[in-house]
N, C-alpha and C. Protein backbone atom coordinates (compact mmCIF):
# COMPACT_ATOMS: atom_id res chain seq x y z
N UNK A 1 201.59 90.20 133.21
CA UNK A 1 201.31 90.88 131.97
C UNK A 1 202.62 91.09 131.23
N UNK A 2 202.65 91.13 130.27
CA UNK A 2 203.75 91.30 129.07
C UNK A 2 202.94 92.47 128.30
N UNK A 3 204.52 93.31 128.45
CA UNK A 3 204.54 94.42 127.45
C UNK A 3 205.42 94.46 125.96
N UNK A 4 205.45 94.85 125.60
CA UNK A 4 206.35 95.32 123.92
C UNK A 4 206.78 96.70 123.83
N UNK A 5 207.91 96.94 123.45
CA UNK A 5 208.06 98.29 123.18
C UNK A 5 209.53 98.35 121.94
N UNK A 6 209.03 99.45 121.67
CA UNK A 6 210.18 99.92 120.31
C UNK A 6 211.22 100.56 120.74
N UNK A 7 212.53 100.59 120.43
CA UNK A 7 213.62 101.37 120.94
C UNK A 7 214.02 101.23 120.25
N UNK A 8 215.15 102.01 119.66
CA UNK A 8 216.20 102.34 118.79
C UNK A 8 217.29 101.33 119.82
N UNK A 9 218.59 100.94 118.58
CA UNK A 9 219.58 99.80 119.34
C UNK A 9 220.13 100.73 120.92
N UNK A 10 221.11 101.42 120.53
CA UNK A 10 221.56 102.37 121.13
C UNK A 10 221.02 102.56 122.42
N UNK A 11 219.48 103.22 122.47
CA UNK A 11 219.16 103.03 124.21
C UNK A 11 218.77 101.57 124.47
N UNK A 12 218.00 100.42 123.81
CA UNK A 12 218.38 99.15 124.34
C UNK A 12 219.75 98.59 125.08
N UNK A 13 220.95 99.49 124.20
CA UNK A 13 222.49 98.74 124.64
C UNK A 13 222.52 99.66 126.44
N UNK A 14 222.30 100.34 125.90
CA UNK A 14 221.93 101.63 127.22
C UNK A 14 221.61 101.12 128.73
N UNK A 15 219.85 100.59 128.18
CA UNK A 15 219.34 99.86 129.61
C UNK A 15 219.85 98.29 129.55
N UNK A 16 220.52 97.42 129.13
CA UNK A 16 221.09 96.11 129.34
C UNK A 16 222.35 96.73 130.29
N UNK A 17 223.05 98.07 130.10
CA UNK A 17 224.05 98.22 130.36
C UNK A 17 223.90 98.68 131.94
N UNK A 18 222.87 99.34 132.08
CA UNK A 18 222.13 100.00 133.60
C UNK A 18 221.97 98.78 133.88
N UNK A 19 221.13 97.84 133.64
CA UNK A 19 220.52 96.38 134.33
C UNK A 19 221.55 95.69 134.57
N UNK A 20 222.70 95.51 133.95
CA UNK A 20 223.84 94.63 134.27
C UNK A 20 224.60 95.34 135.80
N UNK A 21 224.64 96.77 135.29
CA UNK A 21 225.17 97.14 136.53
C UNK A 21 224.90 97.45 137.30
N UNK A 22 223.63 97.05 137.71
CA UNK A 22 222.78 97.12 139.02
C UNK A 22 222.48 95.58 139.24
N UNK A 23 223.23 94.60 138.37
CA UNK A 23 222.81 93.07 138.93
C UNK A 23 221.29 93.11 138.77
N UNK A 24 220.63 93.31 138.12
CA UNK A 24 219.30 93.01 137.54
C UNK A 24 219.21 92.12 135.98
N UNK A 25 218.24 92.01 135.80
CA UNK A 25 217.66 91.55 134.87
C UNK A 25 217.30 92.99 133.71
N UNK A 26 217.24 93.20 132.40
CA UNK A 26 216.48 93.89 131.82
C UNK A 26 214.73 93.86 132.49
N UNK A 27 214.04 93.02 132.32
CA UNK A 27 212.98 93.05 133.39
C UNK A 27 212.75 93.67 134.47
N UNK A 28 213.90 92.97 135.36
CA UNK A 28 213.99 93.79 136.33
C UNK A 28 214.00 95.12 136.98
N UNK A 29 214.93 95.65 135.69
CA UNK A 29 215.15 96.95 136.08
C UNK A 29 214.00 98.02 135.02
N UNK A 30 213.93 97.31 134.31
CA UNK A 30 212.11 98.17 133.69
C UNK A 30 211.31 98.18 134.72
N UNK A 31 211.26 97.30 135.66
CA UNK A 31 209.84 97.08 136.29
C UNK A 31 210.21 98.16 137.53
N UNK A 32 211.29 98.63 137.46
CA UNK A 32 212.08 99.11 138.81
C UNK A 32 211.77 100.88 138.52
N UNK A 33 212.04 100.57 137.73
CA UNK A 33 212.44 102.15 136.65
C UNK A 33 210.73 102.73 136.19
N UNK A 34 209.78 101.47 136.01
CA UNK A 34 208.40 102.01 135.69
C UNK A 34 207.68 102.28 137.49
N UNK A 35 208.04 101.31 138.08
CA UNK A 35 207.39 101.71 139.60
C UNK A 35 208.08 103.03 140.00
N UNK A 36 209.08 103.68 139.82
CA UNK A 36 209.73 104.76 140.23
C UNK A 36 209.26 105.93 139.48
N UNK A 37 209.01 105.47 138.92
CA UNK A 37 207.81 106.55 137.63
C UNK A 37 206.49 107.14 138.15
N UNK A 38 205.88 105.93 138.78
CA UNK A 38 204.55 105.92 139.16
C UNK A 38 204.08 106.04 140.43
N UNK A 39 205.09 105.40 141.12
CA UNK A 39 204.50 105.42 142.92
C UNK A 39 205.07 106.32 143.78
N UNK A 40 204.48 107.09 144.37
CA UNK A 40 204.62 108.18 145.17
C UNK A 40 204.81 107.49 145.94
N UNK A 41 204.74 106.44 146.80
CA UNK A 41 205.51 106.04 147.91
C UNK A 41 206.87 104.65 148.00
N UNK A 42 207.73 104.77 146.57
CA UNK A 42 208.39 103.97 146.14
C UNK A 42 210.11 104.89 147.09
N UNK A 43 210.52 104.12 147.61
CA UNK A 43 211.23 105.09 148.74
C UNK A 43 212.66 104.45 148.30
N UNK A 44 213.97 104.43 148.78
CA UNK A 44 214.98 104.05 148.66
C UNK A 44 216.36 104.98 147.80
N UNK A 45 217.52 104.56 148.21
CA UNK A 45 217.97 105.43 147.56
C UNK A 45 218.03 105.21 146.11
N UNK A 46 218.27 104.11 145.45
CA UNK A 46 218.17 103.70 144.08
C UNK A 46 217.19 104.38 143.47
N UNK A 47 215.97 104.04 143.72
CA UNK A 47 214.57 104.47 143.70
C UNK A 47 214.84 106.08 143.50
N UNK A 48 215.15 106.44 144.97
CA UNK A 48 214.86 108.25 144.62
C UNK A 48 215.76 108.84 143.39
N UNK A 49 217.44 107.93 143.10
CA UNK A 49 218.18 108.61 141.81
C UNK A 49 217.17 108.41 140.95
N UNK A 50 216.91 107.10 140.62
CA UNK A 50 216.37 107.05 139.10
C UNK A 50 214.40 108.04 139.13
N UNK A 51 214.15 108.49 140.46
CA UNK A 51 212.91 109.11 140.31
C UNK A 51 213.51 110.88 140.01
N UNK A 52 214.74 111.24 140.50
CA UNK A 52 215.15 112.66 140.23
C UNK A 52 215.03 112.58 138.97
N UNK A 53 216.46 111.36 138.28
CA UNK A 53 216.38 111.95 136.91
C UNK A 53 215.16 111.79 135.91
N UNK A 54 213.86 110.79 136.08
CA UNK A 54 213.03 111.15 135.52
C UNK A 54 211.95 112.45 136.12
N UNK A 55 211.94 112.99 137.06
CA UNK A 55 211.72 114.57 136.85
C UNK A 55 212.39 115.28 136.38
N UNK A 56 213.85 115.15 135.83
CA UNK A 56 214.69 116.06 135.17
C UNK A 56 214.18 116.12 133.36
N UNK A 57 213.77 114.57 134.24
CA UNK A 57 213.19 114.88 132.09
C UNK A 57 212.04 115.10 131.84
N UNK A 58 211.44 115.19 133.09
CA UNK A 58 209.83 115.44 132.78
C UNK A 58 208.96 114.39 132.34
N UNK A 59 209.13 113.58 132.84
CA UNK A 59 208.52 112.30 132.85
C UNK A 59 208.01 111.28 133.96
N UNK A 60 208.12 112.10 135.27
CA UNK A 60 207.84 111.52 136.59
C UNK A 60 206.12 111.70 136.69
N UNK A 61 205.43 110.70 137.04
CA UNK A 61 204.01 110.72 137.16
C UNK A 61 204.36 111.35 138.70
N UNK A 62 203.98 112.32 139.06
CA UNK A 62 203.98 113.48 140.37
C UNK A 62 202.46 113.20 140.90
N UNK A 63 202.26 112.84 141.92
CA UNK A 63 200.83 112.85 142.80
C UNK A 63 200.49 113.99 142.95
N UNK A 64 199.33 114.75 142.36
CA UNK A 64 198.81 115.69 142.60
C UNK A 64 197.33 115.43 143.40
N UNK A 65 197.22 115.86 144.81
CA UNK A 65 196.10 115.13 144.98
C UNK A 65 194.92 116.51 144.72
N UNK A 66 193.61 115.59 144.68
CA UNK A 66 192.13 116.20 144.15
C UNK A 66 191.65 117.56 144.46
N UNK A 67 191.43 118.36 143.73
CA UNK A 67 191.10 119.28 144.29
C UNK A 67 190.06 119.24 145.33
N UNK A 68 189.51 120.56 146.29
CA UNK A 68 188.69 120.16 147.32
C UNK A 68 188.66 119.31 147.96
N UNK A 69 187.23 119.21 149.64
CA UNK A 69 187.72 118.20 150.08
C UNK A 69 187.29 116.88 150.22
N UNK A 70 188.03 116.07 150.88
CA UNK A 70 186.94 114.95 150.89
C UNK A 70 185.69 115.01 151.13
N UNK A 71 184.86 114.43 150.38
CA UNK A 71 183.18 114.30 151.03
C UNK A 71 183.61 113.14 152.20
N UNK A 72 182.23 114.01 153.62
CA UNK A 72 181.85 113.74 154.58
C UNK A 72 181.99 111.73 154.89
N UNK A 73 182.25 110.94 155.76
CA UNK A 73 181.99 110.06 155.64
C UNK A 73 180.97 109.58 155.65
N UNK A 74 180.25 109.96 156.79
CA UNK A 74 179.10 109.46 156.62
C UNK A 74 177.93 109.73 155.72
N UNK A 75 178.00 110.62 154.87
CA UNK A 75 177.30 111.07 153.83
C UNK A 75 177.56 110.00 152.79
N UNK A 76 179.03 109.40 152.42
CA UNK A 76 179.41 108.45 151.28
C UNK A 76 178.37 107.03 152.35
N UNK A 77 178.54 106.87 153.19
CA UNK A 77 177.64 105.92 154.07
C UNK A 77 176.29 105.75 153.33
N UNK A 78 176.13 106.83 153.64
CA UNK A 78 173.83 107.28 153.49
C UNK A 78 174.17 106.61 151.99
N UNK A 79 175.05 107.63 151.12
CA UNK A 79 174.88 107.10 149.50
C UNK A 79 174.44 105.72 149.69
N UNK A 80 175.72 104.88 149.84
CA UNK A 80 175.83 103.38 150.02
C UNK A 80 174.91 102.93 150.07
N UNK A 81 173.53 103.65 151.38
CA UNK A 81 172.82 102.46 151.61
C UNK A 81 171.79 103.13 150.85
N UNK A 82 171.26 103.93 150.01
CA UNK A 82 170.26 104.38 149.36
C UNK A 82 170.77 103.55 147.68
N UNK A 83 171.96 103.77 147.35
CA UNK A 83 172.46 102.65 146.00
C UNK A 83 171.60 101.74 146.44
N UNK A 84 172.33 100.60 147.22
CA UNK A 84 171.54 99.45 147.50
C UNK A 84 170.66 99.04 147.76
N UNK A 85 169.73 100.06 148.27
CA UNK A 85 168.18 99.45 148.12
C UNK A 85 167.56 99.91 147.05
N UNK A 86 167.73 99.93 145.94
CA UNK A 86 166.99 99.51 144.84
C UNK A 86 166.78 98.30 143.94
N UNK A 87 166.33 98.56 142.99
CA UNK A 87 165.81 96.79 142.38
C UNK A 87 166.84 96.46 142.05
N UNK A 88 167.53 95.30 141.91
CA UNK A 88 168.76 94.63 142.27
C UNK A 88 168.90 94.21 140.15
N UNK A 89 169.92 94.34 139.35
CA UNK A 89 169.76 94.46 138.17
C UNK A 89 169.42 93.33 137.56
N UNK A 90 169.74 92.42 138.75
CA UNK A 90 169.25 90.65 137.87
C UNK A 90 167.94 90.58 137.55
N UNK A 91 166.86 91.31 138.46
CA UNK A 91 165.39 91.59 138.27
C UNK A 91 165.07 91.85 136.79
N UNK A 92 165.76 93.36 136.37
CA UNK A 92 164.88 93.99 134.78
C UNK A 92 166.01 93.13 134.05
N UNK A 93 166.85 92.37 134.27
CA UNK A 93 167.59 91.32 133.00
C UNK A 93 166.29 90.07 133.09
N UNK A 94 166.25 89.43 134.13
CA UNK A 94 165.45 88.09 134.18
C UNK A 94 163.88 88.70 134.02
N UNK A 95 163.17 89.98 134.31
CA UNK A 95 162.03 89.91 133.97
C UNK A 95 161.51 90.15 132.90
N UNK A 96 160.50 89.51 132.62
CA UNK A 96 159.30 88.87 131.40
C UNK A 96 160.19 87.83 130.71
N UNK A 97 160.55 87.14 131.02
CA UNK A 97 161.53 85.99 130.66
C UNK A 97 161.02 84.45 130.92
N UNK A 98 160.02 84.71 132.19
CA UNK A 98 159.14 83.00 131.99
C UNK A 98 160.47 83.01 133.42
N UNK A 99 159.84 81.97 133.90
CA UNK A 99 160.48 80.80 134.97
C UNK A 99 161.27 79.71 134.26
């Protein structure tokens, strides 16, 4: 996937200047810098600087997990098999349609 984005010159000269000096690519180090953003289990030391300073700015996606608790397994089970035995949706698309 290809993204686009707007920046003023200044922080463009900014991140060419981070990417050079980490021996990356501009690419590279976006893609480095957006996974460190997002994944709670993105580990390393590189990784953890650039994940501090985006909590310093308030911009770290933080895993908050769900409130309450998981539903039962075998209860998501029963669901499963009560979903699936009903009329299957190709039925009310293809019926009164002729053979």
């Amino acid at each position: 996937m290809q993204v686009t984005i707007r920046a003023d010159e200044d922080l463009i000269e900014r991140v060419k200047r981070s990417a050079a000096a980490s021996g990356r690519s501009m690419n590279e180090w976006a893609n480095l810098v957006f996974r460190a953003a997002t994944d709670p289990d993105a580990a390393g030391s590189e990784i953890e600087r650039i994940r501090e300073r985006l909590r310093n700015a308030g911009v770290l996606a933080e895993h908050r997990p769900l409130p309450g608790s998981p539903p039962d397994p075998e209860l998501v089970r029963a669901a499963g098999e009560r979903a699936a035995s009903g009329t299957p949706l190709s039925a009310y698309v293809t019926e009164g349609r002729g053979e």
